[in-house]
PDB file of N, CA and C in Angstrom:
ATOM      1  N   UNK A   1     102.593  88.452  82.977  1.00  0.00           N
ATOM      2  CA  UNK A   1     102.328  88.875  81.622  1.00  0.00           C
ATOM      3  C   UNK A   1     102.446  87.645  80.727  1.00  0.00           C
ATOM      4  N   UNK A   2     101.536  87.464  79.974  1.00  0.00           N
ATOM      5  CA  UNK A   2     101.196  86.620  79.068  1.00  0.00           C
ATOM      6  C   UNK A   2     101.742  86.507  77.640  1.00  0.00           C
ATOM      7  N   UNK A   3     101.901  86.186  76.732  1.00  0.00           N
ATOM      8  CA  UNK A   3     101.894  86.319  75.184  1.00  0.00           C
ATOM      9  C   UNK A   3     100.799  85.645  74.267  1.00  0.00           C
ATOM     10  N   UNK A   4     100.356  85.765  73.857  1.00  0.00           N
ATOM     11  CA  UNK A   4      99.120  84.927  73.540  1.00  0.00           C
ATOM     12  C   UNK A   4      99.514  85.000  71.895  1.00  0.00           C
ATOM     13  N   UNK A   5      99.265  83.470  71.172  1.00  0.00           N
ATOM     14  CA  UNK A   5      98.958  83.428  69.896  1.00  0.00           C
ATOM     15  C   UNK A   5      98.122  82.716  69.197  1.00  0.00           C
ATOM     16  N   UNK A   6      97.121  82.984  68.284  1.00  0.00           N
ATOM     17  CA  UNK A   6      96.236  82.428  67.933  1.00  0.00           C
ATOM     18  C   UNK A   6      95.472  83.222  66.421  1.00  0.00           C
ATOM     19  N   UNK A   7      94.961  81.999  65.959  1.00  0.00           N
ATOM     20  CA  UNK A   7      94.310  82.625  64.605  1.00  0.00           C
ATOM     21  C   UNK A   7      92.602  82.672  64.722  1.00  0.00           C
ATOM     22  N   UNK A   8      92.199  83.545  64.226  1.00  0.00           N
ATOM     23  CA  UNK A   8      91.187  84.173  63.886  1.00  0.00           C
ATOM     24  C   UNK A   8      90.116  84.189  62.696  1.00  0.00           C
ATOM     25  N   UNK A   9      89.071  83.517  62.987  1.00  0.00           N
ATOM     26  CA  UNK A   9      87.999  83.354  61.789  1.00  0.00           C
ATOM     27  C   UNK A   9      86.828  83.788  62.060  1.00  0.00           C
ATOM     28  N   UNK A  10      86.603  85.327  61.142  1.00  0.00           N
ATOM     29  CA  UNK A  10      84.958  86.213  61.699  1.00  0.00           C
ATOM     30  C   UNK A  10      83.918  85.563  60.618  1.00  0.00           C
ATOM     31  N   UNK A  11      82.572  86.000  60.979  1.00  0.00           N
ATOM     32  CA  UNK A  11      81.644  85.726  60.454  1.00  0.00           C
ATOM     33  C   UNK A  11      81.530  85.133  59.453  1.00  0.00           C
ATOM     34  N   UNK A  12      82.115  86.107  58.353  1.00  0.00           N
ATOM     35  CA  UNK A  12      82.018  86.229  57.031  1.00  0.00           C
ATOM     36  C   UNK A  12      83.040  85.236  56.447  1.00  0.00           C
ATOM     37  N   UNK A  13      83.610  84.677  56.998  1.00  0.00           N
ATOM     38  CA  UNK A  13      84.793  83.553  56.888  1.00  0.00           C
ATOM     39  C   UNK A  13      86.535  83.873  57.008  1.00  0.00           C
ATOM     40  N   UNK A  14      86.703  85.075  56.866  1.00  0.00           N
ATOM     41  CA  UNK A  14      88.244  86.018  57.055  1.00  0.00           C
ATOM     42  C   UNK A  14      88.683  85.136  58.223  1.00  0.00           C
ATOM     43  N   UNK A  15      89.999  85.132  57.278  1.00  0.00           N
ATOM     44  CA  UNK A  15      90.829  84.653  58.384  1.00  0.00           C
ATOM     45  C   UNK A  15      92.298  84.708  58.557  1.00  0.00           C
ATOM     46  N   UNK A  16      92.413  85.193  59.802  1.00  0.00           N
ATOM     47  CA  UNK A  16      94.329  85.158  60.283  1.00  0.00           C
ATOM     48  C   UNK A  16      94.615  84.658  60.819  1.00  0.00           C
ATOM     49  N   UNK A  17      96.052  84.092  60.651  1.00  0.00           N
ATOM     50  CA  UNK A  17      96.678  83.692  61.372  1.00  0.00           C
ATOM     51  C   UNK A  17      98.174  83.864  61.824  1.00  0.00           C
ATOM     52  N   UNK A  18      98.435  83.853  63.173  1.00  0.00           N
ATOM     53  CA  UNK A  18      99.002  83.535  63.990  1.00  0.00           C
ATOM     54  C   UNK A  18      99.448  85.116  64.468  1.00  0.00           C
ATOM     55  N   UNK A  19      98.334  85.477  65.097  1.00  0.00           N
ATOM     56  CA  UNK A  19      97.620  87.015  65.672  1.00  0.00           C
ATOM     57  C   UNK A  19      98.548  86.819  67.253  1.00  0.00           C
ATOM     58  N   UNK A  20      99.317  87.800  66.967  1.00  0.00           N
ATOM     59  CA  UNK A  20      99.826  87.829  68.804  1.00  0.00           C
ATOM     60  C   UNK A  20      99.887  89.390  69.485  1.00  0.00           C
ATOM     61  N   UNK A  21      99.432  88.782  70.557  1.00  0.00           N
ATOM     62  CA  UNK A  21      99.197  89.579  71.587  1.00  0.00           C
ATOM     63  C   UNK A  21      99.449  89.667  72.872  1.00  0.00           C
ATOM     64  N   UNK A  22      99.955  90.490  73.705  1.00  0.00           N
ATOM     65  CA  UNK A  22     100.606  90.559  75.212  1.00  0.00           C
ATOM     66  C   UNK A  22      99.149  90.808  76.182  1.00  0.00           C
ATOM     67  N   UNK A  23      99.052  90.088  76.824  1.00  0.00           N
ATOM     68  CA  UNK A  23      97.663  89.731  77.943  1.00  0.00           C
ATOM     69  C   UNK A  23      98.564  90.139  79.412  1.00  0.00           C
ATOM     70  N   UNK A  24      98.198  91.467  79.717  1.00  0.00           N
ATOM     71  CA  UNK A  24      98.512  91.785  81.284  1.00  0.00           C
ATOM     72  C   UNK A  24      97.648  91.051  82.571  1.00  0.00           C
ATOM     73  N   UNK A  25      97.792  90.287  83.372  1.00  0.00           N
ATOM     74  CA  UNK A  25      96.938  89.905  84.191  1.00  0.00           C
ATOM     75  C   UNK A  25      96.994  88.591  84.556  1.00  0.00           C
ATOM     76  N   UNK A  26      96.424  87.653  85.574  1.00  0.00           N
ATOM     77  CA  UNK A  26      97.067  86.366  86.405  1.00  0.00           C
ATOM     78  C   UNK A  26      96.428  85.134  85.420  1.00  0.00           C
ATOM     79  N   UNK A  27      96.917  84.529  86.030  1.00  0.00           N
ATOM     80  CA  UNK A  27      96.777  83.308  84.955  1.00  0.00           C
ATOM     81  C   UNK A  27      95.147  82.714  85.685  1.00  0.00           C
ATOM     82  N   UNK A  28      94.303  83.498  86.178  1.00  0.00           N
ATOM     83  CA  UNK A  28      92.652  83.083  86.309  1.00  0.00           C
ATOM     84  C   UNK A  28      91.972  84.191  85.311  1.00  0.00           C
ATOM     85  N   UNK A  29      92.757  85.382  85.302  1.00  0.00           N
ATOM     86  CA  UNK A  29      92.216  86.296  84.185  1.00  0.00           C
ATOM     87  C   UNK A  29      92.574  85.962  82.958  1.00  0.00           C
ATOM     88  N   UNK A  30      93.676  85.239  82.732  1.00  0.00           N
ATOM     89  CA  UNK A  30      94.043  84.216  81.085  1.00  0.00           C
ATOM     90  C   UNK A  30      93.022  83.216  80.719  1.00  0.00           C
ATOM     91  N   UNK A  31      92.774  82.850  81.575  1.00  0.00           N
ATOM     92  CA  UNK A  31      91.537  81.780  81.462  1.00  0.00           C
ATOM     93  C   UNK A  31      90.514  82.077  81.030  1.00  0.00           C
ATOM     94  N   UNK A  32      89.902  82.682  81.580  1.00  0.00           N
ATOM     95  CA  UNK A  32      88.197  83.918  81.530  1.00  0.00           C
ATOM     96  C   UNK A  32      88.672  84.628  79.934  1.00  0.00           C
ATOM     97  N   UNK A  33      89.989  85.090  79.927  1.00  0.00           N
ATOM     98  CA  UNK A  33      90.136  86.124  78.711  1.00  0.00           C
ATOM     99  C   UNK A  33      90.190  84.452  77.180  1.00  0.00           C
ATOM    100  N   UNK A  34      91.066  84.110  77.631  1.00  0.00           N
ATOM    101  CA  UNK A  34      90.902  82.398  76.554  1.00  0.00           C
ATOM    102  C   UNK A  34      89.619  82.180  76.247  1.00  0.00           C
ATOM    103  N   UNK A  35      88.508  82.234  77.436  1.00  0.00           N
ATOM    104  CA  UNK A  35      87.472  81.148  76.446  1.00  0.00           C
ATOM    105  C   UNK A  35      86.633  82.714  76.352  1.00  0.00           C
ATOM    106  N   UNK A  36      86.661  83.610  76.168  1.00  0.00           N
ATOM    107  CA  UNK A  36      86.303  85.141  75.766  1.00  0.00           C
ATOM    108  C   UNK A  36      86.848  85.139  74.052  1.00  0.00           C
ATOM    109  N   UNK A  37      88.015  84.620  73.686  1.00  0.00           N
ATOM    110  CA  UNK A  37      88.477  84.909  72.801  1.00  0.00           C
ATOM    111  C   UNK A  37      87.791  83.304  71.885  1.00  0.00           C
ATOM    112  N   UNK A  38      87.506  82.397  72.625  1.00  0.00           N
ATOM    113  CA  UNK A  38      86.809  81.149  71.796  1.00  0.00           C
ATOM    114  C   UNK A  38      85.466  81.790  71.412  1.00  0.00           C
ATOM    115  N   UNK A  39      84.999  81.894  72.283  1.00  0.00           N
ATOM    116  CA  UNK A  39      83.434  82.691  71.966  1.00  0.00           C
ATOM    117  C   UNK A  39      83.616  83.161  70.743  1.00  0.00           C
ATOM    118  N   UNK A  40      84.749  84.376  70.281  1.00  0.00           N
ATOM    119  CA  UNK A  40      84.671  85.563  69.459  1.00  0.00           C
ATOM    120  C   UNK A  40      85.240  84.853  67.793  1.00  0.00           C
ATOM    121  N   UNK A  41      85.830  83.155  68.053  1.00  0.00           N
ATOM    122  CA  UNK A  41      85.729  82.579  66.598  1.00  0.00           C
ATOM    123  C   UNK A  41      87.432  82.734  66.672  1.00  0.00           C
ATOM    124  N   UNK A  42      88.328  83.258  67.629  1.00  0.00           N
ATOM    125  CA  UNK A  42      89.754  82.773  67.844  1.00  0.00           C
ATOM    126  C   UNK A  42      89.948  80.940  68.753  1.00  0.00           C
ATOM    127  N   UNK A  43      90.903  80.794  67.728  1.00  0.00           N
ATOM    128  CA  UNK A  43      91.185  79.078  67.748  1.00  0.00           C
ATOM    129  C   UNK A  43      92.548  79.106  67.537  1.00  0.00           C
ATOM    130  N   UNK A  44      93.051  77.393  68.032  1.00  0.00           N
ATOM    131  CA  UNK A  44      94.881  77.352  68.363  1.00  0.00           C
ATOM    132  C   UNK A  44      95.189  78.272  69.066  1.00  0.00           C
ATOM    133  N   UNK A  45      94.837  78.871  70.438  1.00  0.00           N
ATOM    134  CA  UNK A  45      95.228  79.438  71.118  1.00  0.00           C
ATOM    135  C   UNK A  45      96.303  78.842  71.934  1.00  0.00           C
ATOM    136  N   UNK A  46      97.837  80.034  72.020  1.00  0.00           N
ATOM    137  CA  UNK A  46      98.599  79.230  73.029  1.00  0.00           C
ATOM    138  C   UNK A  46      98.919  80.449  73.649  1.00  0.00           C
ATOM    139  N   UNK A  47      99.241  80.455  74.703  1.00  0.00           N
ATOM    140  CA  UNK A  47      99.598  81.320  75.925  1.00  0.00           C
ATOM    141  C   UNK A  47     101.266  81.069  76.197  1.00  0.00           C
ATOM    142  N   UNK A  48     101.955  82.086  76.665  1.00  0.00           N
ATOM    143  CA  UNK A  48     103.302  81.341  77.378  1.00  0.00           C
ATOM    144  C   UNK A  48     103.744  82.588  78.055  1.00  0.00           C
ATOM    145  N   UNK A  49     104.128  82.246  79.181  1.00  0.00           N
ATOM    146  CA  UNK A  49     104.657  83.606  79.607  1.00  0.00           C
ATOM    147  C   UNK A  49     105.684  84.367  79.777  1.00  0.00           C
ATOM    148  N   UNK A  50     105.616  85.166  79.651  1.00  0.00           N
ATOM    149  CA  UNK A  50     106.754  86.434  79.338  1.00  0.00           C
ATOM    150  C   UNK A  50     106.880  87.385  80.496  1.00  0.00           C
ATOM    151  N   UNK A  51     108.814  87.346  80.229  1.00  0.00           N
ATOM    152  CA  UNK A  51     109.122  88.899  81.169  1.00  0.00           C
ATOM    153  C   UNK A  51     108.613  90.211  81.162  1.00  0.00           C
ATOM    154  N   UNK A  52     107.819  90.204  82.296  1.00  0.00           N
ATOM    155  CA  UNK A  52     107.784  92.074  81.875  1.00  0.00           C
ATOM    156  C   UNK A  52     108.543  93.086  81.999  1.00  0.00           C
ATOM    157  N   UNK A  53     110.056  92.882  82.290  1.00  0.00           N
ATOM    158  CA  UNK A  53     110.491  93.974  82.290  1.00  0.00           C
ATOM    159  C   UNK A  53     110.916  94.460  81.191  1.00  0.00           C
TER     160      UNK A  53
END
């Protein structure tokens, strides 16, 4: 399990920051999901991982 944080800039120029989110899945599906989230205009992405229990 992942933690992911990163800020966010859509179309129209809106923007947040420091958007976090828990990413279930191996660190080849963090990867694929990372540049998924570059595509979508999320930037400063950092990952670190976390206990799941």
């Amino acid at each position: 399990m992942y933690e992911i944080t990163y800020d966010y800039t859509d179309e129209g120029g809106y923007e947040s920051r420091d958007i976090t989110e828990i990413f279930k899945g191996t660190w080849t599906e963090l990867q694929a999901y990372i540049r998924a989230m570059r595509r979508t205009g999320c930037y400063n992405i950092a990952a670190n991982a976390v206990d799941g229990t």
